[in-house]
Protein backbone atom coordinates (compact mmCIF):
# COMPACT_ATOMS: atom_id res chain seq x y z
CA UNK A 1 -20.92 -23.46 -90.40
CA UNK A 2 -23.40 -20.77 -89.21
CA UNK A 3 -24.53 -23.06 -86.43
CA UNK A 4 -21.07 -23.38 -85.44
CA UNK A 5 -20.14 -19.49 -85.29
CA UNK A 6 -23.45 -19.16 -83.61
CA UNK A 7 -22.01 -21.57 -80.64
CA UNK A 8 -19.07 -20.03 -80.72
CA UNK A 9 -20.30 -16.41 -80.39
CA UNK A 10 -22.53 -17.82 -77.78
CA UNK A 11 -19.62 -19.08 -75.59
CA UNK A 12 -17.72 -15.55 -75.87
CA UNK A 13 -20.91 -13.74 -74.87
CA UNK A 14 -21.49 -16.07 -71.51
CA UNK A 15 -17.83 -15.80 -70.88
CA UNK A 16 -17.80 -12.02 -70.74
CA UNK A 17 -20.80 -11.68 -68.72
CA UNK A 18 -18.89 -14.12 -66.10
CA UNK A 19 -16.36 -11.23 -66.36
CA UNK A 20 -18.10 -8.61 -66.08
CA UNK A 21 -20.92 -9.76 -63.36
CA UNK A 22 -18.99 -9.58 -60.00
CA UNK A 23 -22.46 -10.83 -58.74
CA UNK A 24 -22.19 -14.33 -60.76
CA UNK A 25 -20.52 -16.85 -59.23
CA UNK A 26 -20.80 -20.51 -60.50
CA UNK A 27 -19.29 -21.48 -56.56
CA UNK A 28 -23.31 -21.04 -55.60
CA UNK A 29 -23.86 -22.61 -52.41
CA UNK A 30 -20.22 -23.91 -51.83
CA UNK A 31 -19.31 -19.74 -51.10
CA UNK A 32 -22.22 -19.46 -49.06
CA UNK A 33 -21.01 -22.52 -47.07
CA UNK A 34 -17.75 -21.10 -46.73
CA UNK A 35 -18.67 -17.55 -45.23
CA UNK A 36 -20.93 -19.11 -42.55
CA UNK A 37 -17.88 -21.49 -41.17
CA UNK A 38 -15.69 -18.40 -41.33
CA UNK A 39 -18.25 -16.99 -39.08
CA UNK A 40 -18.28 -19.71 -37.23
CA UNK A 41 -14.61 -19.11 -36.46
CA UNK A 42 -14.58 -15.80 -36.42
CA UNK A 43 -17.96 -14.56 -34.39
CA UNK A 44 -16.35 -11.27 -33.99
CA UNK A 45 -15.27 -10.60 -37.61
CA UNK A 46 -19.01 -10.03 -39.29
CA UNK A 47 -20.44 -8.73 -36.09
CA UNK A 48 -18.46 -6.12 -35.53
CA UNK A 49 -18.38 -4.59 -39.35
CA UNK A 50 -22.47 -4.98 -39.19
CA UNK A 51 -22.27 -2.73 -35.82
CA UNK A 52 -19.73 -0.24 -36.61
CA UNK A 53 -22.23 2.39 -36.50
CA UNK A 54 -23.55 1.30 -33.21
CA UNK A 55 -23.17 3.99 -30.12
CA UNK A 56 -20.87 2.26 -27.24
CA UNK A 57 -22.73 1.48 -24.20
CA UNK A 58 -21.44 3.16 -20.57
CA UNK A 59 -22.69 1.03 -17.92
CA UNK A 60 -22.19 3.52 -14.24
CA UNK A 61 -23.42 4.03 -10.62
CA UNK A 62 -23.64 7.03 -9.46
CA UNK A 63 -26.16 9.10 -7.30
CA UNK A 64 -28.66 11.05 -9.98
CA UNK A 65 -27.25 14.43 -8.61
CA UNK A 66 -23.72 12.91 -9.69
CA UNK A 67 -25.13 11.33 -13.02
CA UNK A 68 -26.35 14.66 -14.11
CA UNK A 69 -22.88 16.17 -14.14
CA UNK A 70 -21.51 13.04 -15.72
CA UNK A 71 -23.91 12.89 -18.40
CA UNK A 72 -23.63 16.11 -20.13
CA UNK A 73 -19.73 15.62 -20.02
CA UNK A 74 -19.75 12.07 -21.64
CA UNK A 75 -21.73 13.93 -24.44
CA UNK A 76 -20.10 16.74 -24.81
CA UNK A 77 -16.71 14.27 -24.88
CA UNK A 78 -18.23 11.81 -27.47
CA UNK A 79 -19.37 14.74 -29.49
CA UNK A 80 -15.57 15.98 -29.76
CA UNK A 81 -14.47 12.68 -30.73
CA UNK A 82 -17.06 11.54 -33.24
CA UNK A 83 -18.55 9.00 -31.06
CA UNK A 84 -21.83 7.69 -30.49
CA UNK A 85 -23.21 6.66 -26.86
CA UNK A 86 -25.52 5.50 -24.58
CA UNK A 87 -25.29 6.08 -20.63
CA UNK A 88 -26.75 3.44 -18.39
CA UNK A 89 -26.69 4.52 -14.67
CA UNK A 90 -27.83 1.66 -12.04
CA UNK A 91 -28.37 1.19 -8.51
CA UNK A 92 -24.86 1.56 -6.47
CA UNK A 93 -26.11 -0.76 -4.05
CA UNK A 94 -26.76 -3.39 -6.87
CA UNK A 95 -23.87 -2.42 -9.13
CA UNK A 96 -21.94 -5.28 -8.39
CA UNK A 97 -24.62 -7.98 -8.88
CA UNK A 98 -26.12 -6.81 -12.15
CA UNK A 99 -22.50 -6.40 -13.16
CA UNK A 100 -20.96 -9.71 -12.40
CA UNK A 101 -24.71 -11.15 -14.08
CA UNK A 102 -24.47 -9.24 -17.40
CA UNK A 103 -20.66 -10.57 -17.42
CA UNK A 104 -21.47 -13.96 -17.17
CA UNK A 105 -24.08 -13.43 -19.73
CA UNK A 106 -21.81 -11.71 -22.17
CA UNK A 107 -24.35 -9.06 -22.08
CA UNK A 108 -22.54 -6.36 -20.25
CA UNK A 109 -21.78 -2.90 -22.24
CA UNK A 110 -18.71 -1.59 -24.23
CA UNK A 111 -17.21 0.79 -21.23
CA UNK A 112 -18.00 0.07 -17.46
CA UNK A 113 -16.92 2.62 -14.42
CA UNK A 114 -15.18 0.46 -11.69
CA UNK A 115 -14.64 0.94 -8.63
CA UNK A 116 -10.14 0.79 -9.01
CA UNK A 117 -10.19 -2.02 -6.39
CA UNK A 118 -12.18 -4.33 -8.49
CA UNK A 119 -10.60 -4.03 -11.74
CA UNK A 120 -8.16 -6.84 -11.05
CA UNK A 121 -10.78 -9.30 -9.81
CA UNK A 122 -12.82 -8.83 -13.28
CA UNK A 123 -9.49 -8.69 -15.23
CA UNK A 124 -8.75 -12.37 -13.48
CA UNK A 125 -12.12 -13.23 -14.73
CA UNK A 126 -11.03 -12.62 -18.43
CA UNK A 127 -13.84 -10.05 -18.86
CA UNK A 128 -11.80 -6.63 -19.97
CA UNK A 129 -9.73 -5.54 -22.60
CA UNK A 130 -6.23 -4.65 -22.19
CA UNK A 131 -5.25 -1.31 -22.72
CA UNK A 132 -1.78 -2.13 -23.51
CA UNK A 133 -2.93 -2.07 -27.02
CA UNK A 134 -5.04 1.02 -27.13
CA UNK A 135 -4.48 4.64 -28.35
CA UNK A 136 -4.90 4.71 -24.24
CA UNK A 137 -1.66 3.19 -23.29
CA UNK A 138 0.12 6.75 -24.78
CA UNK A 139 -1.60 8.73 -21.62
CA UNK A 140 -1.82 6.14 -18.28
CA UNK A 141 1.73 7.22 -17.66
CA UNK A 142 0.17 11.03 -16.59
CA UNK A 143 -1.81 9.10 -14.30
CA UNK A 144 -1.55 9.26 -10.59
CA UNK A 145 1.10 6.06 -9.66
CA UNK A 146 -0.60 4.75 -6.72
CA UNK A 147 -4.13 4.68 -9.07
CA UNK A 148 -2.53 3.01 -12.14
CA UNK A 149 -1.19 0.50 -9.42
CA UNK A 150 -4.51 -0.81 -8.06
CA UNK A 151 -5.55 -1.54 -12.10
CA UNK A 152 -1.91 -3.50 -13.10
CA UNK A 153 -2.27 -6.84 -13.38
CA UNK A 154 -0.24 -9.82 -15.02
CA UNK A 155 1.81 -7.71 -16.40
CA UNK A 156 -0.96 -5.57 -18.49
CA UNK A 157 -2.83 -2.20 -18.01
CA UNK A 158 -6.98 -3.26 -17.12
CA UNK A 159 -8.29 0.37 -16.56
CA UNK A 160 -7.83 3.87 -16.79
CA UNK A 161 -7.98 5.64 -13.48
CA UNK A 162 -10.64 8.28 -13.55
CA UNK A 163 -10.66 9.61 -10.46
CA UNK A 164 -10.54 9.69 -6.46
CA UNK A 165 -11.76 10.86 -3.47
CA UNK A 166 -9.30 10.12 -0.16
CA UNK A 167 -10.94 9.52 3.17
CA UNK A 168 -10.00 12.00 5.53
CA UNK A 169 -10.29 12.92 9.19
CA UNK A 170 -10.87 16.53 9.78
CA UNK A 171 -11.07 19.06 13.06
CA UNK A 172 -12.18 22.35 13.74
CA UNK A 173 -9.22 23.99 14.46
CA UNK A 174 -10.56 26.36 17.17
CA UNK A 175 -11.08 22.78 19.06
CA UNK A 176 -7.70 21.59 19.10
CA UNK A 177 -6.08 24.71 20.27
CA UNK A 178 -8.46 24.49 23.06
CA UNK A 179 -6.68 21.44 23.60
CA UNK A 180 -3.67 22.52 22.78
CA UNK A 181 -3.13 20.53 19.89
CA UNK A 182 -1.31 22.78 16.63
CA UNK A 183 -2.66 19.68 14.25
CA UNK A 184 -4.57 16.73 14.37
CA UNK A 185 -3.92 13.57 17.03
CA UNK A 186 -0.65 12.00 15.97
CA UNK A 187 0.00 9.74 19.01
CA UNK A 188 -2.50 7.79 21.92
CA UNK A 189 -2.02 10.57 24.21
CA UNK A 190 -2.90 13.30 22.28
CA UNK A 191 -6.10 10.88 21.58
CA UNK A 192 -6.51 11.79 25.11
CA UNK A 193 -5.76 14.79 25.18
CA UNK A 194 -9.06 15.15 22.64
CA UNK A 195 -11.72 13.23 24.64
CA UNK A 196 -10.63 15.12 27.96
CA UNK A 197 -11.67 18.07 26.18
CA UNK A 198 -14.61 16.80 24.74
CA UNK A 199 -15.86 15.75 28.22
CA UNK A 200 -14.99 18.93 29.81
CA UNK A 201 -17.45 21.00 27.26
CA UNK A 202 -20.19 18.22 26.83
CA UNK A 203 -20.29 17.16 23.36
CA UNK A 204 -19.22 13.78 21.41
CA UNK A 205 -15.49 14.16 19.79
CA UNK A 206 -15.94 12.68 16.28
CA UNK A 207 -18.96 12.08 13.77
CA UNK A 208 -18.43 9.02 11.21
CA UNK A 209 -21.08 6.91 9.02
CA UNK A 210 -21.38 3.50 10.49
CA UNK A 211 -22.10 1.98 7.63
CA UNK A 212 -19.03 3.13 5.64
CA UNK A 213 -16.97 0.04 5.84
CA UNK A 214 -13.82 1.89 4.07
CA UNK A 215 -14.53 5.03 6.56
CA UNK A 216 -14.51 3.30 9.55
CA UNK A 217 -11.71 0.92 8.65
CA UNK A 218 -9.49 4.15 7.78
CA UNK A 219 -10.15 5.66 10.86
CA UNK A 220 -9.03 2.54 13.17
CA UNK A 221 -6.25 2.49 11.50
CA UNK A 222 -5.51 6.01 12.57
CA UNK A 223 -5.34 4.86 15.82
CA UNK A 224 -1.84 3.61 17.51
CA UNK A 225 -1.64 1.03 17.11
CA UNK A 226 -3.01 0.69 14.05
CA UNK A 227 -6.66 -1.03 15.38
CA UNK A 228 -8.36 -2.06 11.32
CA UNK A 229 -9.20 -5.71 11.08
CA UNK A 230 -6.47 -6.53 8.97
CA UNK A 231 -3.91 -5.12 11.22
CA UNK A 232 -5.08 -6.31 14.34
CA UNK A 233 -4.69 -9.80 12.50
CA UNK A 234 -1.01 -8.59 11.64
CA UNK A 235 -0.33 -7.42 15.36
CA UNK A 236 -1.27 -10.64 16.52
CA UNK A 237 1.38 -12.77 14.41
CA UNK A 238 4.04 -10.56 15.86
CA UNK A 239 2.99 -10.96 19.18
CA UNK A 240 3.27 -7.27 20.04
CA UNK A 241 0.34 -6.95 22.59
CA UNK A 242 1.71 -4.44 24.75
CA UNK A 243 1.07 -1.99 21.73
CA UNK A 244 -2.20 -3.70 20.89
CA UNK A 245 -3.25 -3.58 25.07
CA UNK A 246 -2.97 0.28 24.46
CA UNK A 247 -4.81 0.49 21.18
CA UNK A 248 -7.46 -1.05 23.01
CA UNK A 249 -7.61 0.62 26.04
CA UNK A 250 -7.41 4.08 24.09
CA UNK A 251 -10.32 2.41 21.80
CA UNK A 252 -12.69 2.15 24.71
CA UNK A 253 -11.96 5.53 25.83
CA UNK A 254 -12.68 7.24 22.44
CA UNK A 255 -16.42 4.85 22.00
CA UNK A 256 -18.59 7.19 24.29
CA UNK A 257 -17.74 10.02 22.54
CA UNK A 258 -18.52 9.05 19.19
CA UNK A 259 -21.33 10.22 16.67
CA UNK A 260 -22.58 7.50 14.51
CA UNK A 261 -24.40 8.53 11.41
CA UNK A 262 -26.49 5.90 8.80
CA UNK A 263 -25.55 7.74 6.18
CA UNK A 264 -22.18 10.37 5.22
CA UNK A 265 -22.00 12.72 7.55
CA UNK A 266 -22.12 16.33 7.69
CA UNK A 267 -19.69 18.93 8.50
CA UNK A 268 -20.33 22.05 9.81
CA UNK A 269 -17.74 25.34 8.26
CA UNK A 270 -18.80 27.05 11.06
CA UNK A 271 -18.30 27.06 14.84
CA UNK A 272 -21.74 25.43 15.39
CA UNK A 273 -22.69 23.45 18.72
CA UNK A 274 -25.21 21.03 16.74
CA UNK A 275 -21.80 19.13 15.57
CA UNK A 276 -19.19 17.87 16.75
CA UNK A 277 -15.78 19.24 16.25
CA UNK A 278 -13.78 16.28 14.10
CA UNK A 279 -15.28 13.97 11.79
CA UNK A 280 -14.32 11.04 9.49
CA UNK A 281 -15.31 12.04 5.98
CA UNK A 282 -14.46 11.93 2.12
CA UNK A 283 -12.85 15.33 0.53
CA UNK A 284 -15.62 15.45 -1.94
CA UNK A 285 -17.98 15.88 1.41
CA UNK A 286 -15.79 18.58 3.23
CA UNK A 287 -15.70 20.56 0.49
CA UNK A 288 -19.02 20.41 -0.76
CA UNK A 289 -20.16 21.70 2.49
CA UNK A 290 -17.92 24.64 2.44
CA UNK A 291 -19.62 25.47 -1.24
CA UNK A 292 -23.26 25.06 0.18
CA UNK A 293 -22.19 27.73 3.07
CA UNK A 294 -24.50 30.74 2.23
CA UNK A 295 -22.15 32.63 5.56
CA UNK A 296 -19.57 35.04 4.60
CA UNK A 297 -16.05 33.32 3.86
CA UNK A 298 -14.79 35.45 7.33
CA UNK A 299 -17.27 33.68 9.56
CA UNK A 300 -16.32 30.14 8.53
CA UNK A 301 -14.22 28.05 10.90
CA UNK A 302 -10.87 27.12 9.80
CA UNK A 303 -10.80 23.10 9.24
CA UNK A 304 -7.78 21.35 10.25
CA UNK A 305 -8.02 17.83 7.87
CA UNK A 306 -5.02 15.11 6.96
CA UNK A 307 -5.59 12.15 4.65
CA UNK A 308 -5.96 8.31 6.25
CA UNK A 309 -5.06 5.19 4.52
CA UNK A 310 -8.42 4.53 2.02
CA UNK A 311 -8.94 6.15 -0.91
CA UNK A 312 -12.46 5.42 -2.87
CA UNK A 313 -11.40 5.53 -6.50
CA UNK A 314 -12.81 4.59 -10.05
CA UNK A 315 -11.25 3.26 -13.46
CA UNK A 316 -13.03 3.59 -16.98
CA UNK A 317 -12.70 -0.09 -18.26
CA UNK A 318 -12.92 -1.51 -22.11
CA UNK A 319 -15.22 -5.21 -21.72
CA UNK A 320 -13.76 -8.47 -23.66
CA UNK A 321 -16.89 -8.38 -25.73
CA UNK A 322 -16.86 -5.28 -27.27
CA UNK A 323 -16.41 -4.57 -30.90
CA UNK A 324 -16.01 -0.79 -30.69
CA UNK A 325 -12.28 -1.09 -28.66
CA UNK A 326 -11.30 1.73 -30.64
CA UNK A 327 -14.08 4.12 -30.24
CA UNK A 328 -14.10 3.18 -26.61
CA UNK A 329 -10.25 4.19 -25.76
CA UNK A 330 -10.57 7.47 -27.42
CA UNK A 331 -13.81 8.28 -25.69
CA UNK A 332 -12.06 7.39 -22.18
CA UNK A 333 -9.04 9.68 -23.60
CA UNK A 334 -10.97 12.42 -23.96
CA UNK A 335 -12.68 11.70 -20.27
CA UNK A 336 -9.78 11.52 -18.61
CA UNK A 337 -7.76 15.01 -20.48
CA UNK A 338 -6.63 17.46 -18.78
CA UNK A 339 -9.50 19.52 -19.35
CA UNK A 340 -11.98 17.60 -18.76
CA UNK A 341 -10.14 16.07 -15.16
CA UNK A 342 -10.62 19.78 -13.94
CA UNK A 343 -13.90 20.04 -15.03
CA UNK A 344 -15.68 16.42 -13.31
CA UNK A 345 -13.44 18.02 -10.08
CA UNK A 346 -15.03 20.83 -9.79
CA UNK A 347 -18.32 19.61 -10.44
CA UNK A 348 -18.54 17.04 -8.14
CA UNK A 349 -15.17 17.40 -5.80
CA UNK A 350 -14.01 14.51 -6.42
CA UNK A 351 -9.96 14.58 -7.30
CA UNK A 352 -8.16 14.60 -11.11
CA UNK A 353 -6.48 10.95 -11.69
CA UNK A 354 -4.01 12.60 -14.07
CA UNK A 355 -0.53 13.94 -11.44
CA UNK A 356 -0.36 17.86 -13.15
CA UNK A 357 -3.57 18.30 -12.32
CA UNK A 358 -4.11 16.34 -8.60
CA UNK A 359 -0.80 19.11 -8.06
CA UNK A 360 -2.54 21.64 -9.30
CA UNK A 361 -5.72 21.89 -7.04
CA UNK A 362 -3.57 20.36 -4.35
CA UNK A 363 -1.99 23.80 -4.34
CA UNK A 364 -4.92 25.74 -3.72
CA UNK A 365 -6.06 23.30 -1.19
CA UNK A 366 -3.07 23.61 1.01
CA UNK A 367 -4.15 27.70 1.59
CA UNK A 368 -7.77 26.69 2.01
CA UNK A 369 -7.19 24.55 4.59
CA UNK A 370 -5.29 23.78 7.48
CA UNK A 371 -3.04 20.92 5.77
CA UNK A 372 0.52 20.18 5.97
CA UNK A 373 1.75 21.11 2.46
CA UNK A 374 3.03 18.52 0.06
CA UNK A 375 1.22 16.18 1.85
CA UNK A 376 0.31 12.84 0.10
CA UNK A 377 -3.10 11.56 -0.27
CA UNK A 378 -1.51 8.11 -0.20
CA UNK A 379 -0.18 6.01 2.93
CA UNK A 380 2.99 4.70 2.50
CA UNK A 381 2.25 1.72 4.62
CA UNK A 382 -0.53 0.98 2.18
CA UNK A 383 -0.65 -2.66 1.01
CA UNK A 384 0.84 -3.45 -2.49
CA UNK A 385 -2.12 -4.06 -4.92
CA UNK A 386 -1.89 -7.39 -5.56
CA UNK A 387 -3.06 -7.89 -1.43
CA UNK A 388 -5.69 -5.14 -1.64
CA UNK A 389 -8.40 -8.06 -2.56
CA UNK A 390 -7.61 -10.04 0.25
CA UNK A 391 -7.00 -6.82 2.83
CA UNK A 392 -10.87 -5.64 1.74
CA UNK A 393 -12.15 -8.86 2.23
CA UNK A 394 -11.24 -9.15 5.67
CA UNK A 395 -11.67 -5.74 5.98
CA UNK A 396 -15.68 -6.49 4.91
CA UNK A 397 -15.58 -10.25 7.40
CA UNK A 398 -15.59 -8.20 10.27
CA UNK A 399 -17.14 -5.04 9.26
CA UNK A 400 -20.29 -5.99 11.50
CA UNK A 401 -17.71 -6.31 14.78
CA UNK A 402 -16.53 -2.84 14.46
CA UNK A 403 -20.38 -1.61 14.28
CA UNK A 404 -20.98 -3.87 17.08
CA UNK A 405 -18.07 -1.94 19.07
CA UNK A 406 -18.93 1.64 17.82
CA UNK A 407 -22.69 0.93 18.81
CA UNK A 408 -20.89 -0.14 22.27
CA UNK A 409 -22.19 -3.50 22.09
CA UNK A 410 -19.12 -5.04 22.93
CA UNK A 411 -15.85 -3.47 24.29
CA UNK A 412 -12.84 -3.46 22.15
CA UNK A 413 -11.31 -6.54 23.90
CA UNK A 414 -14.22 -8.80 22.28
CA UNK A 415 -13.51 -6.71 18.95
CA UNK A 416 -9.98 -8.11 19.06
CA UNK A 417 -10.57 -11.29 20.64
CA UNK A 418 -13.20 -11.72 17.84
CA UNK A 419 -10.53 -11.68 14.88
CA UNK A 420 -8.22 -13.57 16.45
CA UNK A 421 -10.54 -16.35 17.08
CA UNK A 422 -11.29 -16.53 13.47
CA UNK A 423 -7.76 -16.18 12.31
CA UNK A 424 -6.62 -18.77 14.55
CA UNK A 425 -9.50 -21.33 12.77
């Protein structure tokens, strides 16, 4: 009998360790088995409870001036939310590359900056996260319309509009009321009005970076008719070449006179004979210039500017293959407040996304300036988003033509003949 209570007692120990051990399992190697095909099937699941105390990668490209600025925001911001983070600036002029490479790869970071135009062709790609579903989706509606537009696709929200900097073409205004002009050209013959007076004292009209394929594209499309690549192509099809004989004749005229810079170029605040008197520019550079001015606010010359078709903005994106969705929307939340909108403007001059705000400093621009108020910084006639891809990409085909006609290496006939050719192929 003793043997027998002693096997008994036995049994009742080894079945209240079982209980007791949350270690002991008799499933052994079966539960081991189990967890690696649920990883299997899940590659996200373990990974992303592993890294929850990993910082979220910013992949950008900016200039190191414009880093600087951005870099002790994006702290400050991830400090207020209780983030973690690591800024990666690149090269602008290999953004693109290493970007659609660490995509590919799978390698790419939590949060990119994109330029707005692009976020549908990496959306297409199935490489971002929707923010449809992200504390995010509470705030795009304070963003600037036209912005949110170029980052809508299939019927989802691929990026957060950051913020923008319109192209613009601007005028001393002391040189058109030599000419008589009260604003800038609106028609051809007040076009001509403008080189006349240009010849008469000397000088070249208008200053613009040749290499600016947006720039220079804006500016032809300033023109009547409207002279870009893409519309020239558009003119065509309608067959209205009496219009398109006088953008070209009016083109020609205007190529003497112009300035061509390799790189943005600058504009003078004051009445000074080294520059010439209009300019195709971005905001952020006009007004930059007028903050380096060390002359008295009196002595500057009073700029004439109005807004042309382009706009260069950016969008804060959220990459398929992060794990830290969360921590990345509220990060971009707090980079896109209101606060923090006015601060990146007036560090770097380039505009608030969010509409209160772009109001706002619109405001104060209107008595700084010579600007017809409540203009918009948007065209009208600008092309609905889902044609911007193919609009820049012709815009970019014959980007080396319009050099080639600003250089005056061919007149503006062969500039149009040129895209008709290839249009009619």
């Amino acid at each position: 009998m003793k043997r027998r209570h002693q096997v008994v007692l036995f049994a009742v120990l080894l079945l209240s360790l079982t209980i007791l051990s949350p270690s002991f399992d008799f499933r052994g190697s079966q539960l081991n088995q189990e967890r690696e095909q649920e990883k299997d099937t899940f590659p996200g699941s373990l990974s992303r409870n592993e890294d929850a105390q990993a910082p979220l990668e910013i992949v950008v490209a900016m200039s190191d001036e414009e880093f600087q600025a951005f870099q002790k925001i994006a702290k400050e911001v991830a400090a207020s939310q209780l983030v973690e983070i690591n800024l990666r600036n690149e090269k602008p002029d290999t953004y693109k590359r290493v970007l659609d490479l660490e995509f590919s790869l799978r390698e790419n970071g939590d949060v990119v900056l994109l330029d707005s135009e692009e976020v549908q062709y990496y959306a297409r790609k199935g490489y971002l996260y929707p923010l449809n579903g992200t504390t995010l989706s509470k705030s795009l509606g304070d963003t600037v319309v036209e912005l949110r537009g170029m980052t809508e696709w299939n019927g989802y929200q691929w990026g957060m509009p950051f913020d923008f900097d319109p192209y613009i073409l601007a005028a001393q205004s002391s040189f058109l009321k030599r000419t008589g002009l009260e604003s800038l050209p609106r028609n051809k013959d007040q076009w001509v009005k403008l080189t006349q007076q240009a010849i008469a004292e000397g000088i070249p009209l208008i200053t613009m970076n040749i290499n600016d394929v947006y720039g220079t594209n804006a500016w032809l499309n300033h023109l009547e008719p409207r002279m870009a690549p893409d519309q020239v192509k558009r003119t065509q099809i309608d067959s209205q070449t009496g219009d398109l004989q006088q953008g070209i004749k009016l083109m020609n005229q205007i190529q003497p006179l112009i300035r061509l810079e390799s790189t943005n170029p600058e504009f003078s605040p004051t009445a000074d004979q080294n520059y010439t008197p209009m300019v195709v520019s971005l905001l952020s550079q006009l007004l930059s210039a007028d903050q380096a001015s060390i002359v008295d606010e009196d002595s500057l010359e009073r700029i004439s500017f109005e807004t042309l078709e382009s706009v260069n903005s950016r969008s804060l994106v959220i990459t398929a293959g992060s794990v830290e969705a969360e921590e990345a929307s509220r990060w971009i939340e707090g980079m896109t407040s209101a606060t923090t909108q006015l601060k990146w403007y007036q560090q770097v001059n380039r505009l608030p996304a969010k509409q209160q705000e772009l109001d706002l400093e619109s405001e104060k621009l209107v008595g700084r300036y010579d600007m017809t108020k409540g203009q918009s910084w948007f065209s009208h006639t600008q092309d609905v988003p889902a044609a911007t891809t193919e609009s820049h990409a012709l815009i970019t085909r014959f980007h080396q033509k319009v050099q080639q006609f600003l250089k005056g290496e061919i007149t503006a006939n062969q500039y149009v003949d040129s895209i008709r050719i290839t249009s009619l192929k």
